[in-house]
PDB file of N, CA and C in Angstrom:
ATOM      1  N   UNK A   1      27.375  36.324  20.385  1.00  0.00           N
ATOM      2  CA  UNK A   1      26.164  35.929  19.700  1.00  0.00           C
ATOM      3  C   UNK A   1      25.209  35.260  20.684  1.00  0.00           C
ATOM      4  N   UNK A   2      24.020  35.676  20.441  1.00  0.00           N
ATOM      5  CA  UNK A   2      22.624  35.453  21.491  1.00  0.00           C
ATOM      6  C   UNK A   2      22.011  34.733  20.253  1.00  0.00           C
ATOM      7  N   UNK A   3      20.892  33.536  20.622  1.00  0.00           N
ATOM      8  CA  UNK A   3      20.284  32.910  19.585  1.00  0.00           C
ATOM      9  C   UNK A   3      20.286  32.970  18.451  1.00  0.00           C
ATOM     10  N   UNK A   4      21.994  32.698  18.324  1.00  0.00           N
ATOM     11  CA  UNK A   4      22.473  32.681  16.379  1.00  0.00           C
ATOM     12  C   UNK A   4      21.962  34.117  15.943  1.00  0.00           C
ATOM     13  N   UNK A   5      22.093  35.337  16.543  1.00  0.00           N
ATOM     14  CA  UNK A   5      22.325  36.657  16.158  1.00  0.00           C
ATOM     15  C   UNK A   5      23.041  37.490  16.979  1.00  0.00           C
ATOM     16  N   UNK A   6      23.678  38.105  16.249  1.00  0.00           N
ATOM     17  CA  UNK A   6      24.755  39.340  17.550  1.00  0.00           C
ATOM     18  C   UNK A   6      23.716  40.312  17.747  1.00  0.00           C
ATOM     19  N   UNK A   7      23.300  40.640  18.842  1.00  0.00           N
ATOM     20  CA  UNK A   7      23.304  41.608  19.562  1.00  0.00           C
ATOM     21  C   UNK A   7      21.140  41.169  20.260  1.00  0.00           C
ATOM     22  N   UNK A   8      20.918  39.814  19.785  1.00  0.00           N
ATOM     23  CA  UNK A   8      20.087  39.350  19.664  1.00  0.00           C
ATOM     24  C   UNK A   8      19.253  39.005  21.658  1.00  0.00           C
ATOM     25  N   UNK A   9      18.562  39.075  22.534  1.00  0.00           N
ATOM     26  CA  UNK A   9      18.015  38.462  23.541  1.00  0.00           C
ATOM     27  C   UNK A   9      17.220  37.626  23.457  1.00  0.00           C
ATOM     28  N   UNK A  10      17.029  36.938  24.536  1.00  0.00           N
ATOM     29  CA  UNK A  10      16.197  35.597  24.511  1.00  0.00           C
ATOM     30  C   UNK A  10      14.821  36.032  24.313  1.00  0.00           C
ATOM     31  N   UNK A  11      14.198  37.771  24.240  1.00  0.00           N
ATOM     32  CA  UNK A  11      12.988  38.036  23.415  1.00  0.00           C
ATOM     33  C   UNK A  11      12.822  38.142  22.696  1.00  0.00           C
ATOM     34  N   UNK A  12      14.391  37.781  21.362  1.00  0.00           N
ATOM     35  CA  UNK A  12      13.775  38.595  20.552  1.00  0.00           C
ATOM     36  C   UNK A  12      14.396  40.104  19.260  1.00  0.00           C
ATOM     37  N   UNK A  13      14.406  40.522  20.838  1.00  0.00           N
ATOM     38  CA  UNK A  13      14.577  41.546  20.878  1.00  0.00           C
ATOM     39  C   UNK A  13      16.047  42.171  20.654  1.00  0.00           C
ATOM     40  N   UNK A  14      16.449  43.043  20.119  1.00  0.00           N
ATOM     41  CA  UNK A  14      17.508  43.730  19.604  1.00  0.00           C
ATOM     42  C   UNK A  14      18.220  44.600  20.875  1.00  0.00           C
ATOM     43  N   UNK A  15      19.304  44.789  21.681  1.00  0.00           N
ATOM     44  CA  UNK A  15      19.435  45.694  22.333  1.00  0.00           C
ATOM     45  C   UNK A  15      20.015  46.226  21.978  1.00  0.00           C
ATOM     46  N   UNK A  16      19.610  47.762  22.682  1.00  0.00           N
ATOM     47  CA  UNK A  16      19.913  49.033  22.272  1.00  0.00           C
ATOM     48  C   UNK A  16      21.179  49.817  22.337  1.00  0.00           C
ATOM     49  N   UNK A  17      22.122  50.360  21.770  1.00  0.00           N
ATOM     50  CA  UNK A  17      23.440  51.182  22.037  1.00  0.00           C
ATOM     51  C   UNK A  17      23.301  52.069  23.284  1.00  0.00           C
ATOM     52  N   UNK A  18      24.061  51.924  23.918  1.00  0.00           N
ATOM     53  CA  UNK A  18      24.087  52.992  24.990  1.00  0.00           C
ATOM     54  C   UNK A  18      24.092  54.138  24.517  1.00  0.00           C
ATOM     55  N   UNK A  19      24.711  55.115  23.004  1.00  0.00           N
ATOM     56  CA  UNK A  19      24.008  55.568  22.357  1.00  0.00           C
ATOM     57  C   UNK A  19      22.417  55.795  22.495  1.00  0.00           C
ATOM     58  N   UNK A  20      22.233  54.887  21.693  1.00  0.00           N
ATOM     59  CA  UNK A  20      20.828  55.238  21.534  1.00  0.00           C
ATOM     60  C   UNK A  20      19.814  54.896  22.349  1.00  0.00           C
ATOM     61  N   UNK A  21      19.932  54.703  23.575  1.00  0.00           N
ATOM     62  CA  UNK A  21      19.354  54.633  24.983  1.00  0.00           C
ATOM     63  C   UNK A  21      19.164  56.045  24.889  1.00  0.00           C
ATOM     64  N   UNK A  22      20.358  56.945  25.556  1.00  0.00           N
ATOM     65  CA  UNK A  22      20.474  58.230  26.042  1.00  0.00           C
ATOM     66  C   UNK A  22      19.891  59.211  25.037  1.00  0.00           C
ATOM     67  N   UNK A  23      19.983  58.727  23.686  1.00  0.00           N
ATOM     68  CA  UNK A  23      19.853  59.622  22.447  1.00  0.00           C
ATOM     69  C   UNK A  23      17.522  59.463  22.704  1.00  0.00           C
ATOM     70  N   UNK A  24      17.475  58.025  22.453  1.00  0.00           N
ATOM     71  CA  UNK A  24      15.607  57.951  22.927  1.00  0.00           C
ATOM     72  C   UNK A  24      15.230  58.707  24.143  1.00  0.00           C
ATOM     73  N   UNK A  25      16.340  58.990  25.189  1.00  0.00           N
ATOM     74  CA  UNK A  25      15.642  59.708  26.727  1.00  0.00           C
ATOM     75  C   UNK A  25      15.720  60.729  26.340  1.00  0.00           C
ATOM     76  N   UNK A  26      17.004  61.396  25.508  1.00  0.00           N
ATOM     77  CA  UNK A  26      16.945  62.950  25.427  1.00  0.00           C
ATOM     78  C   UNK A  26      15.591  63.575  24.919  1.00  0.00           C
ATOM     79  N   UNK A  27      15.274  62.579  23.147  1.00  0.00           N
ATOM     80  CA  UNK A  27      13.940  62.625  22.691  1.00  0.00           C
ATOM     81  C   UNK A  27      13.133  63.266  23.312  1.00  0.00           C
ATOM     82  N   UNK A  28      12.878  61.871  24.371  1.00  0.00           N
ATOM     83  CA  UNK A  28      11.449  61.949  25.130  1.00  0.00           C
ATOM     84  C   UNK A  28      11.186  63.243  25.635  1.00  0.00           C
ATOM     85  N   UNK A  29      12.301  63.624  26.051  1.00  0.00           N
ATOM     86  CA  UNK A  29      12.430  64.630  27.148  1.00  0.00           C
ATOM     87  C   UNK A  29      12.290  65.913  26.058  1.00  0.00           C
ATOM     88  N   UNK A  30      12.706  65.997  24.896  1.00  0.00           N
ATOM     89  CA  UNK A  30      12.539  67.556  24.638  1.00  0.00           C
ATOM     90  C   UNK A  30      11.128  67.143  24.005  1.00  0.00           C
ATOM     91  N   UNK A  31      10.404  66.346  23.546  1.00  0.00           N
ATOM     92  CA  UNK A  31       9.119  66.209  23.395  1.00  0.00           C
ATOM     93  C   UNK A  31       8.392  66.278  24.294  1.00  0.00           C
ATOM     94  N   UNK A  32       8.881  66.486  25.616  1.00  0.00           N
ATOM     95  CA  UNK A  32       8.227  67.113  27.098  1.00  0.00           C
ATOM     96  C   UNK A  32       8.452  68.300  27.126  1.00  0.00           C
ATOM     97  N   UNK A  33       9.576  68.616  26.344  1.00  0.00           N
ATOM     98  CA  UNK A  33      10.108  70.464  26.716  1.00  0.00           C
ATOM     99  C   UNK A  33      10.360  70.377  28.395  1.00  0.00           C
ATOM    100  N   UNK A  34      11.290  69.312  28.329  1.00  0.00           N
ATOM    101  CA  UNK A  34      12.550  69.541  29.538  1.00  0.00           C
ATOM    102  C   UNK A  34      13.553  69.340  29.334  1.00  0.00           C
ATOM    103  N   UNK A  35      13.985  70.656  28.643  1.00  0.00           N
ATOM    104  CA  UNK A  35      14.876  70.961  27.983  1.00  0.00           C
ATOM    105  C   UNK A  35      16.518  70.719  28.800  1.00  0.00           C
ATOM    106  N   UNK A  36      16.064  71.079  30.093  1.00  0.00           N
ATOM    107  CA  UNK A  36      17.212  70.605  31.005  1.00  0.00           C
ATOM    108  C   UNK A  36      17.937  69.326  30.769  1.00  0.00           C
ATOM    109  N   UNK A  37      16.725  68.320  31.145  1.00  0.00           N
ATOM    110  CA  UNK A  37      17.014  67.055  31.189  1.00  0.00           C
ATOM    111  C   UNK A  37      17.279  66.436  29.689  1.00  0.00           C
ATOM    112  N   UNK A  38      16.729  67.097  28.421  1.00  0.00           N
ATOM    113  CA  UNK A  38      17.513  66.556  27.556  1.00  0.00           C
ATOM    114  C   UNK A  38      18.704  66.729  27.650  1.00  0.00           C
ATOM    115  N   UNK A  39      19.069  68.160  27.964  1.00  0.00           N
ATOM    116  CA  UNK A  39      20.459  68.672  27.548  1.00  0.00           C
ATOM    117  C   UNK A  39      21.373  67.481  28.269  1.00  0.00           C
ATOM    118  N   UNK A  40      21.350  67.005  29.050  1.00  0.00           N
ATOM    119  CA  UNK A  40      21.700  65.918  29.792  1.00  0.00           C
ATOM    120  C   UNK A  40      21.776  64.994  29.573  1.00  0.00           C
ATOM    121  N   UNK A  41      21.169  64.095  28.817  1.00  0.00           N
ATOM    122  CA  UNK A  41      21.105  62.608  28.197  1.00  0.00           C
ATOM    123  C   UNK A  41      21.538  63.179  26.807  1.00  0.00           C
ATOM    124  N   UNK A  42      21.636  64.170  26.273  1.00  0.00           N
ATOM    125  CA  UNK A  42      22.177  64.397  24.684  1.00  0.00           C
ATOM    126  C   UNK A  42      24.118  64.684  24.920  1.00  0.00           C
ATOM    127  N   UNK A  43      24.223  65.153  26.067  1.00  0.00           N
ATOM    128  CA  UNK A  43      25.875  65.009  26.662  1.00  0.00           C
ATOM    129  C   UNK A  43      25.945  63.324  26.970  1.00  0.00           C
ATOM    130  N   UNK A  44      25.412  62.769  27.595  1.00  0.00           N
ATOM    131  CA  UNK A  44      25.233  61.240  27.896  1.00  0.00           C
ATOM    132  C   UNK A  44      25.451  60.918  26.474  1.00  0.00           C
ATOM    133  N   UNK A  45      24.436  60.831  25.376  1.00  0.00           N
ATOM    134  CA  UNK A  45      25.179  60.137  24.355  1.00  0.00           C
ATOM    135  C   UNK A  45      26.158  60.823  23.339  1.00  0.00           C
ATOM    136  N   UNK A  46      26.719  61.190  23.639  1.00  0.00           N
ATOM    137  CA  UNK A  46      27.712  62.379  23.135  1.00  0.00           C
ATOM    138  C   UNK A  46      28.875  61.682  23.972  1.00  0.00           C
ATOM    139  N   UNK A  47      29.128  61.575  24.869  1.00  0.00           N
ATOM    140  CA  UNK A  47      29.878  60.868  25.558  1.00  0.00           C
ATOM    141  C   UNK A  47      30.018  59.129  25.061  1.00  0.00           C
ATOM    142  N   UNK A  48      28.945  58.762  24.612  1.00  0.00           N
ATOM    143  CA  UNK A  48      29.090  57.282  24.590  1.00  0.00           C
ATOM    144  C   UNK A  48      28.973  56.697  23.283  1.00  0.00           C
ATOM    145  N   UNK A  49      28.850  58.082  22.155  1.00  0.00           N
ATOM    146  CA  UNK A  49      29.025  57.646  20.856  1.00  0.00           C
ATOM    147  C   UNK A  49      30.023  57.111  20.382  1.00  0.00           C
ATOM    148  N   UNK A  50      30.087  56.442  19.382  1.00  0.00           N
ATOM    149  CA  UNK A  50      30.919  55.705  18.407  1.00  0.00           C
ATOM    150  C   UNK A  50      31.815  56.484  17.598  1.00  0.00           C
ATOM    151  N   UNK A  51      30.874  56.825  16.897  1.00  0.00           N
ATOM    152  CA  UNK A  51      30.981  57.159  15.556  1.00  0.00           C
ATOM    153  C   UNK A  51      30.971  58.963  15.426  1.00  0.00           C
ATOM    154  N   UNK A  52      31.845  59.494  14.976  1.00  0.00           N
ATOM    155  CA  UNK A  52      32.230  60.996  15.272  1.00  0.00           C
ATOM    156  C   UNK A  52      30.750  61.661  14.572  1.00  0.00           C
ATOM    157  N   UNK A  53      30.435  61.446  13.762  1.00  0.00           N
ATOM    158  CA  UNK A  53      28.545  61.788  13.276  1.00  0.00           C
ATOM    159  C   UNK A  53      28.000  62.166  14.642  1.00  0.00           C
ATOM    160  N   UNK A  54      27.676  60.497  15.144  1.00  0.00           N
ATOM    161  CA  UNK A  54      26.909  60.805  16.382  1.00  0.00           C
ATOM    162  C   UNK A  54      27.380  61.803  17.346  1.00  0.00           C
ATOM    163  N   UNK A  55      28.790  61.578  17.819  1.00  0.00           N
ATOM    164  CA  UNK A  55      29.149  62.680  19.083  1.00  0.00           C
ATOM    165  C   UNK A  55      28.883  64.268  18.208  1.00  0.00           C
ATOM    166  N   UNK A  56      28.648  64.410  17.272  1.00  0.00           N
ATOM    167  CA  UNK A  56      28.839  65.954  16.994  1.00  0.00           C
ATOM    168  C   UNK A  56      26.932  65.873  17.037  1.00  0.00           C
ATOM    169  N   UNK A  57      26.491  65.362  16.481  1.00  0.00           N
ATOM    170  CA  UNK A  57      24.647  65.300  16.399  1.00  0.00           C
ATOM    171  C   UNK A  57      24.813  65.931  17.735  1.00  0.00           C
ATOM    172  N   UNK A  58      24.761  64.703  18.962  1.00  0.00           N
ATOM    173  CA  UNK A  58      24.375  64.479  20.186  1.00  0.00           C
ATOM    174  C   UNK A  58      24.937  66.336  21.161  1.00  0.00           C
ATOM    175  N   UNK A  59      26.020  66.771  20.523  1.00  0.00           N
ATOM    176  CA  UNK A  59      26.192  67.533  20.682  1.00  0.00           C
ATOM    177  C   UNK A  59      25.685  68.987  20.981  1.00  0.00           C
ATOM    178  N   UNK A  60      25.720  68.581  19.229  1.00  0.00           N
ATOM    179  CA  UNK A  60      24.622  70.404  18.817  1.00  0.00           C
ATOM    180  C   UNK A  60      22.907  70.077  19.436  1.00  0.00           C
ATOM    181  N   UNK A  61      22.493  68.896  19.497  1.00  0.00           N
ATOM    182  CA  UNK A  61      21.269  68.973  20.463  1.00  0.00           C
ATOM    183  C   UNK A  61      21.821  69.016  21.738  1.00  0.00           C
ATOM    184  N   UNK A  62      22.095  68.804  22.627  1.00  0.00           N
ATOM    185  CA  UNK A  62      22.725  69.304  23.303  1.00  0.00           C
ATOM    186  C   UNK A  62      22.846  70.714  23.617  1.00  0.00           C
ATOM    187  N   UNK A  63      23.648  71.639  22.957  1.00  0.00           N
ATOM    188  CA  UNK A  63      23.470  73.313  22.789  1.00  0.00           C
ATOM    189  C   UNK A  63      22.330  73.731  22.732  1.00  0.00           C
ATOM    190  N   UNK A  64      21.555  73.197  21.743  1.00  0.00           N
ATOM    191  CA  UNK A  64      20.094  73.791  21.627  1.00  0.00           C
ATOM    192  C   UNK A  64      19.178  73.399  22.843  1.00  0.00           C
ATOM    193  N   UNK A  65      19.359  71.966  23.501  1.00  0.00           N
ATOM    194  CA  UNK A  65      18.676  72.110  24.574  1.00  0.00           C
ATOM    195  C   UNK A  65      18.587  73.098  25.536  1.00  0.00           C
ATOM    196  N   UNK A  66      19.964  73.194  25.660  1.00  0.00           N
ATOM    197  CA  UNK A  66      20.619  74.243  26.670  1.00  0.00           C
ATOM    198  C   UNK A  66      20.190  75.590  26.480  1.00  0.00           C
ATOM    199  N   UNK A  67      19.986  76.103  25.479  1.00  0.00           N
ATOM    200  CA  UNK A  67      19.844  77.377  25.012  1.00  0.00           C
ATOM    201  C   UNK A  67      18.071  77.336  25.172  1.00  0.00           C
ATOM    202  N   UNK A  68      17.449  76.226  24.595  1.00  0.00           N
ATOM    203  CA  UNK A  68      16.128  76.259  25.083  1.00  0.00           C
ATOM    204  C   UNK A  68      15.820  76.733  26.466  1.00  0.00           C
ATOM    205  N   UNK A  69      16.683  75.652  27.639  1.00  0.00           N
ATOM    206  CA  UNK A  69      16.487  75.934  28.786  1.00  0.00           C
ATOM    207  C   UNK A  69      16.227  77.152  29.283  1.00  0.00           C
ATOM    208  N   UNK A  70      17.844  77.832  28.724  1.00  0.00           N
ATOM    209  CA  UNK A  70      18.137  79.040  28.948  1.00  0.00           C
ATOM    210  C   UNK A  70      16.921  80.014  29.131  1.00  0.00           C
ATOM    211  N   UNK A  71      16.268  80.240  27.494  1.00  0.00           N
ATOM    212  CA  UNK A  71      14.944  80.922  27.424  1.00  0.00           C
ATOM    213  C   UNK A  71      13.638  80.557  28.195  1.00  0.00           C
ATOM    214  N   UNK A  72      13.267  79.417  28.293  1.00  0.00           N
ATOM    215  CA  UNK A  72      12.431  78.817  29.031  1.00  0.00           C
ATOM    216  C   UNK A  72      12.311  79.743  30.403  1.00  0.00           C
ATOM    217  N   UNK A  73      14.080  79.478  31.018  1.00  0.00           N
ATOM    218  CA  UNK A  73      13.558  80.097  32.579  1.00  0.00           C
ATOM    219  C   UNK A  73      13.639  82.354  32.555  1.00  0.00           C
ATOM    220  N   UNK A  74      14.278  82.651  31.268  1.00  0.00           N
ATOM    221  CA  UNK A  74      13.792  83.989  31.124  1.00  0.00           C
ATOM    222  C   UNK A  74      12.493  84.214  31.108  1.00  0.00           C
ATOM    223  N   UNK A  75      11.867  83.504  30.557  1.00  0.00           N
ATOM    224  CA  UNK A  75      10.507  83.988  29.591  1.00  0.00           C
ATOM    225  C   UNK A  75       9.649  83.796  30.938  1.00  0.00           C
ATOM    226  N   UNK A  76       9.900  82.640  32.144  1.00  0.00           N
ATOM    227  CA  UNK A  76       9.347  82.333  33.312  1.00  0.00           C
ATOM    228  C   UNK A  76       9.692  83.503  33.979  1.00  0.00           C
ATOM    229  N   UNK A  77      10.649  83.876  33.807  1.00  0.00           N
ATOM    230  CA  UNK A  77      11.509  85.464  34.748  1.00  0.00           C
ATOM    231  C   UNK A  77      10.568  86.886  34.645  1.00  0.00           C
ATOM    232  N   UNK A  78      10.404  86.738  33.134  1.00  0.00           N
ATOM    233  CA  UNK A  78       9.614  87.849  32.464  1.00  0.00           C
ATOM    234  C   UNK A  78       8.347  87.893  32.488  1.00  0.00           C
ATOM    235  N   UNK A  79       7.507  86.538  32.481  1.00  0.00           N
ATOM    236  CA  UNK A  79       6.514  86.602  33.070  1.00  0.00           C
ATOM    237  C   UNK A  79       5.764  87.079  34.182  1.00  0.00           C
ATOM    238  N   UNK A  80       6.934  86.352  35.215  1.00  0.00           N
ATOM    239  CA  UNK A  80       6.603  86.540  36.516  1.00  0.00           C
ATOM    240  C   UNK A  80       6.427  88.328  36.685  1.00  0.00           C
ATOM    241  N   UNK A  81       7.909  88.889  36.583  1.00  0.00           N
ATOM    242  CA  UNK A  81       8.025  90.432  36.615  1.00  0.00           C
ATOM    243  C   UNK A  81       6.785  91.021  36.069  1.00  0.00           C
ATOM    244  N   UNK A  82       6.613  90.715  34.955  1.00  0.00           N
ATOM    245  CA  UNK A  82       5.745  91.312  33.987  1.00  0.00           C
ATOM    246  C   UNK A  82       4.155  91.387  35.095  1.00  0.00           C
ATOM    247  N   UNK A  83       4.028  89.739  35.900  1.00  0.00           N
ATOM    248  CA  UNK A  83       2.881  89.693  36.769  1.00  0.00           C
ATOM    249  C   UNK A  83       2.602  90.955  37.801  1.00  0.00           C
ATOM    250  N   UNK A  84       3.745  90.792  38.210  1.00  0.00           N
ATOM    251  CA  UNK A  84       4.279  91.654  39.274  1.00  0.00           C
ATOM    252  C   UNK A  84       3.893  93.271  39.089  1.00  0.00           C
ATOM    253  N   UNK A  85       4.783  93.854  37.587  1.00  0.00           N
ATOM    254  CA  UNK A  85       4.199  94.885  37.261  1.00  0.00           C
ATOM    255  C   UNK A  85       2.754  95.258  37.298  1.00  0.00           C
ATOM    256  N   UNK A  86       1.834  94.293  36.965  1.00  0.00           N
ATOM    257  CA  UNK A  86       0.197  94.802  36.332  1.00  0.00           C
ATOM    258  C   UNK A  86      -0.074  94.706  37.997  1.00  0.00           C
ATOM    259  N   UNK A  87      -0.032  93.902  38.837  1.00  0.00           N
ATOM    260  CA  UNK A  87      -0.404  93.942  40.289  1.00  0.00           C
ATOM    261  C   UNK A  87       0.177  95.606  40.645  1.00  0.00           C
ATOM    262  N   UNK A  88       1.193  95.772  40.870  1.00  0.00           N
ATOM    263  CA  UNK A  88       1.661  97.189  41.358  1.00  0.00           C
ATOM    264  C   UNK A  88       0.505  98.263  40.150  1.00  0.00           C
ATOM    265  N   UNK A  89       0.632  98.307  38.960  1.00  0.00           N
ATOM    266  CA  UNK A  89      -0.152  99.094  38.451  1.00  0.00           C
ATOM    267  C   UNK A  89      -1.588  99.108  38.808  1.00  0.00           C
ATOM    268  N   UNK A  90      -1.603  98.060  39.294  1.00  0.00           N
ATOM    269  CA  UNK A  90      -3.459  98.220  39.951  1.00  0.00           C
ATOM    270  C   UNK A  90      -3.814  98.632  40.827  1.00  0.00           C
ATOM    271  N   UNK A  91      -2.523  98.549  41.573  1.00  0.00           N
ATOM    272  CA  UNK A  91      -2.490  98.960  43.049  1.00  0.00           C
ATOM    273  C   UNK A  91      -2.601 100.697  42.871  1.00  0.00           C
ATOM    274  N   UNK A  92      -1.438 100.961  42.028  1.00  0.00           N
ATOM    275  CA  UNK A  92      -1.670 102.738  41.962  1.00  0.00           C
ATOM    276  C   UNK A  92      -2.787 103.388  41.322  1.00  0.00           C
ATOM    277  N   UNK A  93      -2.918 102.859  40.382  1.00  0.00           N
ATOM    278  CA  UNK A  93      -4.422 103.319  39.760  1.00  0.00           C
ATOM    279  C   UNK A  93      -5.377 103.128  40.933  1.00  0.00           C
ATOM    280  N   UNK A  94      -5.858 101.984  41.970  1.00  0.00           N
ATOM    281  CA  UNK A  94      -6.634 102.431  42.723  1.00  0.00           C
ATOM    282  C   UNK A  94      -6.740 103.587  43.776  1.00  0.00           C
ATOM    283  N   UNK A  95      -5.236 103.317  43.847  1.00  0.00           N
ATOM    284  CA  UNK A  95      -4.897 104.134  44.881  1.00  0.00           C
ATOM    285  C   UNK A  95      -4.645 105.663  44.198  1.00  0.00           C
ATOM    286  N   UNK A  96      -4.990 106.091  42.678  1.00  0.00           N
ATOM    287  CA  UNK A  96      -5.329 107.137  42.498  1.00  0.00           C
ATOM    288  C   UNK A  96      -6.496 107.488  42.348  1.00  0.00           C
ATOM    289  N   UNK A  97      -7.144 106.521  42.437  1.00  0.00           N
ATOM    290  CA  UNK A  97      -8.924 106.597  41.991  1.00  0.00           C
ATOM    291  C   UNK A  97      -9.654 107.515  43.653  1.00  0.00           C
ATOM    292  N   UNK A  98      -9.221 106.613  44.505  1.00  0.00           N
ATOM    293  CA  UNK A  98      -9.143 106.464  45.935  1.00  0.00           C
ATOM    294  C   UNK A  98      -8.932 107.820  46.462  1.00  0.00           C
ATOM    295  N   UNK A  99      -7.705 108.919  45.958  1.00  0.00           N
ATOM    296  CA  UNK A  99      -7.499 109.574  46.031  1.00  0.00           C
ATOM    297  C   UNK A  99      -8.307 110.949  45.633  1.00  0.00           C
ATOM    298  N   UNK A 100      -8.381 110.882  44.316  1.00  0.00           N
ATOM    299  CA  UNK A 100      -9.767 111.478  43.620  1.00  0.00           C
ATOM    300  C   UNK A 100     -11.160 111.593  44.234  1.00  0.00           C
ATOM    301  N   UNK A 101     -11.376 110.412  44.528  1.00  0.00           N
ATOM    302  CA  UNK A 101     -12.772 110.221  45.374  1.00  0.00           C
ATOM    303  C   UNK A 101     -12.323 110.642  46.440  1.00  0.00           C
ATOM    304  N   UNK A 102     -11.632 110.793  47.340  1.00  0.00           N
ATOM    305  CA  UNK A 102     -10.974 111.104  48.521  1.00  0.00           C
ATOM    306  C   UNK A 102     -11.266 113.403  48.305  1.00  0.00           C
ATOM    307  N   UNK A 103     -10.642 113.447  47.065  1.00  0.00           N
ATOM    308  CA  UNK A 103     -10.448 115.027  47.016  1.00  0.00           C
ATOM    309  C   UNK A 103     -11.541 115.362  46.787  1.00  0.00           C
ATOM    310  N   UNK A 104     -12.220 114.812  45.994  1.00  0.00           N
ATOM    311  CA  UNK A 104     -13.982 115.583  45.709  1.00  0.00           C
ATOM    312  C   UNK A 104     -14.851 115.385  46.723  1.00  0.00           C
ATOM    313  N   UNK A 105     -14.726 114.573  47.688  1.00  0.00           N
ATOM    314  CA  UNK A 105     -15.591 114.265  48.824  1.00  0.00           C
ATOM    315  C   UNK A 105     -15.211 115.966  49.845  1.00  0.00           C
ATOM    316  N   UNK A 106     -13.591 115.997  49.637  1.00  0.00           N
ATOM    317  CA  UNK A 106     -13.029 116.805  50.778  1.00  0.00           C
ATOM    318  C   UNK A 106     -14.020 118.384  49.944  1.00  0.00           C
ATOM    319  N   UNK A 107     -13.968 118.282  48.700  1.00  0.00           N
ATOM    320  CA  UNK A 107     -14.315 119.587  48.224  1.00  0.00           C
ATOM    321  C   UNK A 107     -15.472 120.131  48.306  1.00  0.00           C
ATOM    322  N   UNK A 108     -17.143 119.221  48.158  1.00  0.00           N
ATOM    323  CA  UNK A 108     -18.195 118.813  48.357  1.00  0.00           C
ATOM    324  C   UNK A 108     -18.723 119.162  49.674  1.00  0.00           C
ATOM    325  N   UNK A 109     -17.598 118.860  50.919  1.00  0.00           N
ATOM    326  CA  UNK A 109     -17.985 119.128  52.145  1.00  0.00           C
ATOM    327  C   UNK A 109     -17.591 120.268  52.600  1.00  0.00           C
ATOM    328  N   UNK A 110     -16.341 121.110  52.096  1.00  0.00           N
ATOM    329  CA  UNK A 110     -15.866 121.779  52.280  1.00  0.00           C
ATOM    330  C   UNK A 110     -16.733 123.559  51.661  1.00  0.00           C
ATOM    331  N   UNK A 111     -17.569 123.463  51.271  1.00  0.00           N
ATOM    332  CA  UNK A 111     -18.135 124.093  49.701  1.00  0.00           C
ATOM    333  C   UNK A 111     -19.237 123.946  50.784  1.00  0.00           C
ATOM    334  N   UNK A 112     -19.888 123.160  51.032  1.00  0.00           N
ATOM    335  CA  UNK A 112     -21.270 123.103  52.102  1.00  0.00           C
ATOM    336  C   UNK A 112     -21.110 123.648  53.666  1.00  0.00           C
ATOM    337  N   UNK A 113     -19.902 123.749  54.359  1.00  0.00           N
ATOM    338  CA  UNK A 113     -19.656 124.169  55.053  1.00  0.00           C
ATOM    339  C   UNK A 113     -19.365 125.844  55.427  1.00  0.00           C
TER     340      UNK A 113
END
């Protein structure tokens, strides 16, 4: 007991479960959509729960972070490729345009000659 209350500080103030430390960072963090780093502090309080509720909660967020992650860096994968593709397609389309203009020039001169 801290100033005639358990769990009480000299602010005041209530401190927090190591629980629910890790459980507020995971929060923060998937309200950032870093999904990584929740998945990480939601194993953190999963690890440091009490009460079998909490370790199974802390858990299944946990999975879902993970699985967020997961998609996160596909969809970055697929993007990218996807970038990749329209660059190469621009490239050939010019380089059939190029070509075209290339054959009617040859035909034009060829025809005048």
């Amino acid at each position: 007991m801290v100033n005639g209350r358990t769990g009480a500080t000299g602010g005041g103030q209530v401190k927090k479960s190591p629980y629910s430390a890790a459980a507020q960072q995971a929060i923060q963090h998937e309200h950032a959509e870093e999904f990584d780093l929740a998945s990480t502090f939601w194993r953190r309080a999963e690890t440091v729960a009490m009460k079998p509720v909490n370790q199974q909660w802390a858990s299944t967020r946990a999975e879902m972070c993970e699985k967020r992650h997961g998609l996160e860096e596909r969809r970055a994968l697929l993007q990218e490729s996807a970038s990749e593709r329209a660059k190469e397609a621009a490239k050939t389309k010019a380089k059939k345009k190029m070509a075209e203009a290339l054959e009617a020039h040859i035909k034009t001169t060829s025809e005048e000659a």
